[in-house]
N, C-alpha and C. Protein backbone atom coordinates (compact mmCIF):
# COMPACT_ATOMS: atom_id res chain seq x y z
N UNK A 1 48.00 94.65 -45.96
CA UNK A 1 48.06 93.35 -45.32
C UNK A 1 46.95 92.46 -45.88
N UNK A 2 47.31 91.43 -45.92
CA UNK A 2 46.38 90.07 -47.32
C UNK A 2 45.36 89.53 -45.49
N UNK A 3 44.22 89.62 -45.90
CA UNK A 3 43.50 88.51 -43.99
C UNK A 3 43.81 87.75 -43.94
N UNK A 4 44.65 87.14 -44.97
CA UNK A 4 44.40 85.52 -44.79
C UNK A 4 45.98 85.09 -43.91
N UNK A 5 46.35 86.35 -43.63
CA UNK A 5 47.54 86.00 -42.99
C UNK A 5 47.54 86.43 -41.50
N UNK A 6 46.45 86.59 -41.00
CA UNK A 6 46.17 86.78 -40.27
C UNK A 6 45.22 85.88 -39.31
N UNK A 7 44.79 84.98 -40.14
CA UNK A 7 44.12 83.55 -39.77
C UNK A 7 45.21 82.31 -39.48
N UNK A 8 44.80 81.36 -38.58
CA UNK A 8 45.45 80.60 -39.21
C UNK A 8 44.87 79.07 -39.47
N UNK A 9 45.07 79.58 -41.19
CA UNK A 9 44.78 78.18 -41.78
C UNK A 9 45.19 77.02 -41.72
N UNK A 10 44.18 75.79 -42.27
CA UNK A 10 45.10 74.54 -41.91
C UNK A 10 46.04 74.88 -44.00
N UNK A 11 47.00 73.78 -43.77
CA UNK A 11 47.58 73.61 -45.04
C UNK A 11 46.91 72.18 -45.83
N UNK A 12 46.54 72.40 -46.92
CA UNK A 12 46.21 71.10 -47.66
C UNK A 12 46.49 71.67 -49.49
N UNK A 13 46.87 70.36 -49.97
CA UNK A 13 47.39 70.51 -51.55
C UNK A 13 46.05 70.86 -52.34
N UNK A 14 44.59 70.91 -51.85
CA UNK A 14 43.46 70.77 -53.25
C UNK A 14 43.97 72.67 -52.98
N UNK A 15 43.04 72.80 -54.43
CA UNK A 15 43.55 74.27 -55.02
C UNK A 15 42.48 74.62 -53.91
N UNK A 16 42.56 76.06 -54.36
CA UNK A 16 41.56 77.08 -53.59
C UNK A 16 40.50 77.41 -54.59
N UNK A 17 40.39 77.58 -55.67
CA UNK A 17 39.05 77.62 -56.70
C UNK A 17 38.64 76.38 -57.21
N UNK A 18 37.75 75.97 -57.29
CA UNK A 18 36.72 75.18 -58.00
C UNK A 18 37.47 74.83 -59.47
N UNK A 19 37.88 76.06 -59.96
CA UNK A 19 37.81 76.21 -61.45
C UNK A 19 36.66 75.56 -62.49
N UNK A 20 35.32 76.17 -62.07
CA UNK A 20 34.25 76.05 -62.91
C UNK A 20 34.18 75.82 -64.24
N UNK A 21 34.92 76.93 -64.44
CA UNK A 21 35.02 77.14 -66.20
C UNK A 21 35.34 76.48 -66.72
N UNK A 22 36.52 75.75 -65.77
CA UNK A 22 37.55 74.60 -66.67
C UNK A 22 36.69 72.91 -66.47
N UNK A 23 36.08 72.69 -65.11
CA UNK A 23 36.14 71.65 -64.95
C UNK A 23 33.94 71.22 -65.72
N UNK A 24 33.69 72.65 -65.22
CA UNK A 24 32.02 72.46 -65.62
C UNK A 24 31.95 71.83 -67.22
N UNK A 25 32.58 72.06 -67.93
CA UNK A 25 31.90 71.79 -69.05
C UNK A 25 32.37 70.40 -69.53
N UNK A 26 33.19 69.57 -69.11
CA UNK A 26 33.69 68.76 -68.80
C UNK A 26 32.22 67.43 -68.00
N UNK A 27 31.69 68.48 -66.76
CA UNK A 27 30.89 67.17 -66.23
C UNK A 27 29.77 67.45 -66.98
N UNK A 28 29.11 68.77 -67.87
CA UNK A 28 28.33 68.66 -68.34
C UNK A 28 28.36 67.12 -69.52
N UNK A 29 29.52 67.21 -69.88
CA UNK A 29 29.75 66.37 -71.40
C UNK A 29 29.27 64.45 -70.47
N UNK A 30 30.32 64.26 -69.44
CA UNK A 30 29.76 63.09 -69.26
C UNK A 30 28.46 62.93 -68.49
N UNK A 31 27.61 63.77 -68.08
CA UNK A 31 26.07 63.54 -67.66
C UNK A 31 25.44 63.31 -68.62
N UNK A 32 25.84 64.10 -70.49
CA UNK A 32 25.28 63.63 -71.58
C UNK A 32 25.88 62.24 -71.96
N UNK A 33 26.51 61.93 -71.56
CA UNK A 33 26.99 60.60 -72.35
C UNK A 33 26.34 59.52 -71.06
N UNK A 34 26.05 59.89 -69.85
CA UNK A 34 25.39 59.22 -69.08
C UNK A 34 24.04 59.12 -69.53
N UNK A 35 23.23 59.76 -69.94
CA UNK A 35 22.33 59.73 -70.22
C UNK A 35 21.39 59.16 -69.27
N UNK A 36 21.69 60.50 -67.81
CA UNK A 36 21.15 59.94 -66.72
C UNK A 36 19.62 60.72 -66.93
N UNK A 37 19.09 61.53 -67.59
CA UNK A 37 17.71 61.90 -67.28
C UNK A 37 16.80 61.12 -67.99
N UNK A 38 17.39 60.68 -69.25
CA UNK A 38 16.88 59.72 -70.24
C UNK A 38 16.43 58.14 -69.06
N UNK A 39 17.75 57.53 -68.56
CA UNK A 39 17.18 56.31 -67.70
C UNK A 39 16.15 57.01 -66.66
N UNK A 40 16.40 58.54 -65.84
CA UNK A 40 15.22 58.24 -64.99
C UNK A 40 13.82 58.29 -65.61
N UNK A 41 13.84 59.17 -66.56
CA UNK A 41 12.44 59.09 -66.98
C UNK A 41 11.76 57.29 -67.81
N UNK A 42 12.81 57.08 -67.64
CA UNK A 42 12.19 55.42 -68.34
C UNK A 42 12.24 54.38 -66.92
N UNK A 43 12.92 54.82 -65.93
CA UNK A 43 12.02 53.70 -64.59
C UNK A 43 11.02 54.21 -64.30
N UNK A 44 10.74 55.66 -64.80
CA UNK A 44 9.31 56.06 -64.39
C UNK A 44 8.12 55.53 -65.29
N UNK A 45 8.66 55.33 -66.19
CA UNK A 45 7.45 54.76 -67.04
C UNK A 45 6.77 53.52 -66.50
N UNK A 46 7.10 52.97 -65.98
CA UNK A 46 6.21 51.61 -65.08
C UNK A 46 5.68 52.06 -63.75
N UNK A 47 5.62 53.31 -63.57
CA UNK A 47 5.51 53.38 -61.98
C UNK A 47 4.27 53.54 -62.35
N UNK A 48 3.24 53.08 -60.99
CA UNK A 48 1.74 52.87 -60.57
C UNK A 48 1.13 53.91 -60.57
N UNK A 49 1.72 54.64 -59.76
CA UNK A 49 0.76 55.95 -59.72
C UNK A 49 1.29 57.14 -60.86
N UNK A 50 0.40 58.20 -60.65
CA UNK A 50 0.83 59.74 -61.07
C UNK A 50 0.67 60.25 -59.92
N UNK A 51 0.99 61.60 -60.42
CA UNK A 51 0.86 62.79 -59.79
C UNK A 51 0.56 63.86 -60.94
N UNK A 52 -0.69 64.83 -60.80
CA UNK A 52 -0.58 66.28 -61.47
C UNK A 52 -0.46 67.10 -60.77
N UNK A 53 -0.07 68.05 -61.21
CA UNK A 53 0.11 69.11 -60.72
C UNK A 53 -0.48 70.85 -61.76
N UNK A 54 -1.90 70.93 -61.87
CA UNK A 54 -2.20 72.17 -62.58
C UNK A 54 -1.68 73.35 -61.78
N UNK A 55 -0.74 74.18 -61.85
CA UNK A 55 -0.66 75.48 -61.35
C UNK A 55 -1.52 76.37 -61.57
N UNK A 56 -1.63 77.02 -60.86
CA UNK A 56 -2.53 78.40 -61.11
C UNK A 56 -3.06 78.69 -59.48
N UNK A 57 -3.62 80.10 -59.19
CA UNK A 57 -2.37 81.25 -59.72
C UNK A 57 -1.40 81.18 -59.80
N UNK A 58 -0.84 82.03 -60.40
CA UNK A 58 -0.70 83.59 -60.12
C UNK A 58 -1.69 84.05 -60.78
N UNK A 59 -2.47 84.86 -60.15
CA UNK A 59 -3.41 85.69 -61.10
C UNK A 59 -2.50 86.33 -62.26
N UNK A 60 -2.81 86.70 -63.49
CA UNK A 60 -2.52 87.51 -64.17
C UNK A 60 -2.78 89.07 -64.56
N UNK A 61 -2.40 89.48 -63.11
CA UNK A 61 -2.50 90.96 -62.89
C UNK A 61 -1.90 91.87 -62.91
N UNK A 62 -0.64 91.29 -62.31
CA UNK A 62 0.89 92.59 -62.28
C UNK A 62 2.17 91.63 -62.43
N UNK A 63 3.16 92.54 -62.16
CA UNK A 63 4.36 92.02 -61.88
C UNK A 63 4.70 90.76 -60.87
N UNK A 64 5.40 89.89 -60.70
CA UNK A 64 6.06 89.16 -60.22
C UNK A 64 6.51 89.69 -58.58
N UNK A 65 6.03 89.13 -57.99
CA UNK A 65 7.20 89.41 -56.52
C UNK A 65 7.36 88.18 -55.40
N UNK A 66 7.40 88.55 -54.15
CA UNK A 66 7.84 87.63 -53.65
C UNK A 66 7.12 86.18 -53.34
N UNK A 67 5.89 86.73 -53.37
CA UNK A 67 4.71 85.21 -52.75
C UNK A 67 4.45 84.38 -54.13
N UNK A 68 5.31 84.95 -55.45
CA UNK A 68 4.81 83.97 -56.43
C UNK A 68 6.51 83.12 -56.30
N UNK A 69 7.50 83.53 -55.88
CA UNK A 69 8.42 82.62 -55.59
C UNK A 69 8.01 81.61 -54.69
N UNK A 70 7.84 82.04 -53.42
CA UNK A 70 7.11 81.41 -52.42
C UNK A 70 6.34 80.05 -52.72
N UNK A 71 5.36 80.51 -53.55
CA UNK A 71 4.20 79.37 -54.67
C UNK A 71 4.72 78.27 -55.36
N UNK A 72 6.08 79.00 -55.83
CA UNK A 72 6.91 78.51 -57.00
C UNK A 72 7.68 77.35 -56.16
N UNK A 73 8.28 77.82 -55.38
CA UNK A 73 9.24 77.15 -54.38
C UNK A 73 8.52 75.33 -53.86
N UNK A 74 7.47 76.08 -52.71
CA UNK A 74 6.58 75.03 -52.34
C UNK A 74 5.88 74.26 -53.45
N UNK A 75 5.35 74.31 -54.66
CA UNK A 75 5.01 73.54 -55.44
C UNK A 75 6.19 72.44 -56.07
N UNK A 76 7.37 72.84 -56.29
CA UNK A 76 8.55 72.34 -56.51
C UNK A 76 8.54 71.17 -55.51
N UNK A 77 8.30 71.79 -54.15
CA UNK A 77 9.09 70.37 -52.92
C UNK A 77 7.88 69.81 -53.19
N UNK A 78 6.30 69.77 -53.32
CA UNK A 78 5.58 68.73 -53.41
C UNK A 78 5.93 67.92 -54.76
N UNK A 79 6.37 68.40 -55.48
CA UNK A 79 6.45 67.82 -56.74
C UNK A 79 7.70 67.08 -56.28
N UNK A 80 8.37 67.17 -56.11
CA UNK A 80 9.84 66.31 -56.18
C UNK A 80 9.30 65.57 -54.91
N UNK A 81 8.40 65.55 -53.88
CA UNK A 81 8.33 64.94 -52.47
C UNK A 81 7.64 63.37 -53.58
N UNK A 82 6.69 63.76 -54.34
CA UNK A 82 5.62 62.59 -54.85
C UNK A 82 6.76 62.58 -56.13
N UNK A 83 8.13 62.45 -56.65
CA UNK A 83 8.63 62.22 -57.44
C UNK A 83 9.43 60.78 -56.53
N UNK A 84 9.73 61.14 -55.59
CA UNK A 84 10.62 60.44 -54.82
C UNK A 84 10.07 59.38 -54.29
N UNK A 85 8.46 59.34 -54.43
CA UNK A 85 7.62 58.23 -53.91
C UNK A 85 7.59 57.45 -54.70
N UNK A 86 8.87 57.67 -55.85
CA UNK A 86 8.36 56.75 -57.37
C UNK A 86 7.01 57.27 -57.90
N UNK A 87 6.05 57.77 -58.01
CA UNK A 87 5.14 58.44 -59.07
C UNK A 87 5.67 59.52 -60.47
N UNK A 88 4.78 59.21 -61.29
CA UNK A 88 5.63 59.67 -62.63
C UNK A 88 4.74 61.26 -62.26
N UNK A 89 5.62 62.26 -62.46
CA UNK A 89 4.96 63.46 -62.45
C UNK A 89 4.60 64.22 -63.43
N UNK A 90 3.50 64.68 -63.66
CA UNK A 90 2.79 65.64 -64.95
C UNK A 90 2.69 67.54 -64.05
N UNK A 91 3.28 68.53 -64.30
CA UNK A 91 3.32 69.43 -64.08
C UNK A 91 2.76 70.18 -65.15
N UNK A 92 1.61 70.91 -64.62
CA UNK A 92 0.85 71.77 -66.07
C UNK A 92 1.10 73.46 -65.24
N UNK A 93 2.08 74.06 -65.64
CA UNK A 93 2.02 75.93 -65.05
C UNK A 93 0.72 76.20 -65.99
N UNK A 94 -0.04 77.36 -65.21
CA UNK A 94 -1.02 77.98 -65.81
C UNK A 94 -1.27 79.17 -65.00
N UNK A 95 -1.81 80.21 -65.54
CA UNK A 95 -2.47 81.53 -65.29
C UNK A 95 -4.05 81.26 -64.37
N UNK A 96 -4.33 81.80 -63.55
CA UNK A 96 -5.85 82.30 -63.54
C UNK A 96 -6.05 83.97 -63.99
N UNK A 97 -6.68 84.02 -64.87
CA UNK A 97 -7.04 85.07 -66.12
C UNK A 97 -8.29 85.50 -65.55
N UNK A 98 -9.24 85.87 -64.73
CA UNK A 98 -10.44 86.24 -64.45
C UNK A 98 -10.45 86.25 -62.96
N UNK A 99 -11.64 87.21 -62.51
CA UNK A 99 -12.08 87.33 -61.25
C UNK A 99 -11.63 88.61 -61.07
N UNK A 100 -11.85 88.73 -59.53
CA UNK A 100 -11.72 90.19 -58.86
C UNK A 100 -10.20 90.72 -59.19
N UNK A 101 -9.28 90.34 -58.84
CA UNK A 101 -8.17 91.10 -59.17
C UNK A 101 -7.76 91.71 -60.44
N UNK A 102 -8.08 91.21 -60.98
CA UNK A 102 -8.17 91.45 -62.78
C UNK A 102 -9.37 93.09 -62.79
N UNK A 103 -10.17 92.58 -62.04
CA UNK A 103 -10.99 93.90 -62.45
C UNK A 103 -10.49 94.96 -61.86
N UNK A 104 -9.91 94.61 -60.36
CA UNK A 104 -9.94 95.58 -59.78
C UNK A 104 -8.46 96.50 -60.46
N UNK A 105 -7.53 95.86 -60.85
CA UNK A 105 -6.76 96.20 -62.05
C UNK A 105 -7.39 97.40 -62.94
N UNK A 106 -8.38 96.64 -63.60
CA UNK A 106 -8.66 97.38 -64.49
C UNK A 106 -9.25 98.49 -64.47
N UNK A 107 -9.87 98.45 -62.98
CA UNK A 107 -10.83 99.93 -62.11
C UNK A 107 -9.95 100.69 -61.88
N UNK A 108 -8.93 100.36 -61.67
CA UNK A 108 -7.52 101.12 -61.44
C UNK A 108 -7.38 102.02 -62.81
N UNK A 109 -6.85 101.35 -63.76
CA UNK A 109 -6.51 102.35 -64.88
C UNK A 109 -7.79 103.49 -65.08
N UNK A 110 -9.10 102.88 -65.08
CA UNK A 110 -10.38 103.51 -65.89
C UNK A 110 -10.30 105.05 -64.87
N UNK A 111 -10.89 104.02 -63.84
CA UNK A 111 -11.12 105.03 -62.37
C UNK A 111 -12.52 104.64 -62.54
N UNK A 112 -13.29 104.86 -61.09
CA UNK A 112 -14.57 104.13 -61.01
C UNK A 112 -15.92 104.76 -61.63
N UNK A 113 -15.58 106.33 -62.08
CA UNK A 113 -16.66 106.51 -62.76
C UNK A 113 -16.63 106.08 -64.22
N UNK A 114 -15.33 106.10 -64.90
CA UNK A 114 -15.23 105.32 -66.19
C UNK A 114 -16.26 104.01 -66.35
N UNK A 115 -15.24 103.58 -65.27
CA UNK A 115 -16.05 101.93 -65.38
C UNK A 115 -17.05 101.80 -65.27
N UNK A 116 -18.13 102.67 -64.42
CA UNK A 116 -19.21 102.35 -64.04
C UNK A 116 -20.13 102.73 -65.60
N UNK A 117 -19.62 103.46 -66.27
CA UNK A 117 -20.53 104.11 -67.61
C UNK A 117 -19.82 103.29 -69.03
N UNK A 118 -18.75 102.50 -68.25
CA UNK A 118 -18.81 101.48 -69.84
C UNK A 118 -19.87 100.13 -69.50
N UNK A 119 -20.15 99.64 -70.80
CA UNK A 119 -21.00 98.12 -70.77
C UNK A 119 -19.89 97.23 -70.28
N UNK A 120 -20.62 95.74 -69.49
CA UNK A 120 -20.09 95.31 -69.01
C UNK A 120 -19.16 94.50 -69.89
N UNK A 121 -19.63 93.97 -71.71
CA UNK A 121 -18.83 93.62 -72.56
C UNK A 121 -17.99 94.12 -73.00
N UNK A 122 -17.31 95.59 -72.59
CA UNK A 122 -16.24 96.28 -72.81
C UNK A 122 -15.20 96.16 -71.43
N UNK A 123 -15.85 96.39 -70.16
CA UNK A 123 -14.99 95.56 -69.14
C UNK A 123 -14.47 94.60 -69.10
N UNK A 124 -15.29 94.05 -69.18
CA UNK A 124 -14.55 91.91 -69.95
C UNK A 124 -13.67 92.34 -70.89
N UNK A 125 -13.82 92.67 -72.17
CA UNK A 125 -12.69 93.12 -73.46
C UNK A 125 -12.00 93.72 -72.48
N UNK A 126 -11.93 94.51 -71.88
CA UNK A 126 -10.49 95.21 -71.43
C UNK A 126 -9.70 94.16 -69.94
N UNK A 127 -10.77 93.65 -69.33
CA UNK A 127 -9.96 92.16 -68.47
C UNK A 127 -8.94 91.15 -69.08
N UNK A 128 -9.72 91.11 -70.20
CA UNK A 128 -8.89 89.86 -70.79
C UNK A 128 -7.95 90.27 -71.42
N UNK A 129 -7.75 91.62 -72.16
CA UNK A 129 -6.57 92.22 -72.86
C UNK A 129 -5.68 92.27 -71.98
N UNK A 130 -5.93 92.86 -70.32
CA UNK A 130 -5.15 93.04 -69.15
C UNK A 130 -4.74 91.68 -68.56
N UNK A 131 -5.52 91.06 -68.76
CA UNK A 131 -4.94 89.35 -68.28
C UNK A 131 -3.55 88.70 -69.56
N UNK A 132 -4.37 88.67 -70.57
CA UNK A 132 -3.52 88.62 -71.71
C UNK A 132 -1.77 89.07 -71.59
N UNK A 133 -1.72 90.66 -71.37
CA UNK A 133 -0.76 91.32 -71.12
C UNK A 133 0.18 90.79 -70.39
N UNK A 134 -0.38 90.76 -68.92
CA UNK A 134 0.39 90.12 -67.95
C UNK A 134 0.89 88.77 -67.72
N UNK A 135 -0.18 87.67 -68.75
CA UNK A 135 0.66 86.37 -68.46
C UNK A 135 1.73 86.50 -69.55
N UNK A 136 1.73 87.34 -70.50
CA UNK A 136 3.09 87.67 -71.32
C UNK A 136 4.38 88.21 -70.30
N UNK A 137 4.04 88.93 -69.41
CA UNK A 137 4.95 89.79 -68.63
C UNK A 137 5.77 88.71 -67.86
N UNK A 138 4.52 88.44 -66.95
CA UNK A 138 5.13 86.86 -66.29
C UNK A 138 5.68 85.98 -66.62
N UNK A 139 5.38 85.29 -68.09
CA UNK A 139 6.30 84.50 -68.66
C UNK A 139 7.18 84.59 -68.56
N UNK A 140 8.12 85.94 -68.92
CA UNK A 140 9.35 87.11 -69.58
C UNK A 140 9.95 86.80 -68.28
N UNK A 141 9.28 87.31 -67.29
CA UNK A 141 9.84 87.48 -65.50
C UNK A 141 10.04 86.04 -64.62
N UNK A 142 9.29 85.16 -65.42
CA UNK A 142 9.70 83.46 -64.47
C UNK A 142 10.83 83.33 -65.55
N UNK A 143 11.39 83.53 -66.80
CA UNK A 143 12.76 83.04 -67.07
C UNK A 143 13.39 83.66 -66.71
């Protein structure tokens, strides 16, 4: 037995699929021939104010999870909130590469008597290789 015969629907002639496939590439073609991102970014060019926006964090320590969506998310609505105020927006993503989490990272792999018997210019060399690492990872994981 099909559910849907078991409901009862109203009747109307539009189809039942979207047909994406068929109709998407279609509105992609006239948004390019609109050349609607091209005009907004040129009423923005007279607008008064800015807005920046430097990101950072995510520390560059581990993997990706939920509170860097979270980050990701809310930075988005301020950005589009001061887009909508008419301000031209400058968005810079960036890493924070240093500090405690990074080390404590790296106390992790050594273990704390390691660490404690290397120089502290070999801790740094191995922070920044471990920072290094991870804003590669992250990159990979925000596309």
């Amino acid at each position: 037995m099909d559910y849907k015969d078991t409901l009862e629907l109203p009747n109307t002639t539009f189809p039942m699929r979207g047909n994406l496939p068929q109709h998407e590439p279609k509105i992609y073609q006239e948004w390019g021939k609109g050349e609607y991102y091209e005009r907004i970014l040129k009423n923005r060019e007279n607008a008064q104010e800015c807005f920046n926006l430097h990101d950072g964090p995510p520390y560059a320590n581990g993997h990706l999870h939920i509170g860097h969506a979270l980050n990701k998310i809310l930075k988005d609505i301020i950005n589009k909130y001061h887009y909508f105020q008419g301000k031209k927006i400058f968005y810079t993503p960036g890493w924070d590469c240093h500090g405690l989490p990074i080390e404590q990272q790296v106390e992790k792999k050594l273990g704390k008597e390691k660490k404690d018997s290397l120089p502290k210019a070999k801790i740094r060399e191995l922070c920044r290789k471990h920072a290094e690492e991870f804003v590669g990872i992250q990159k990979r994981e925000f596309l």
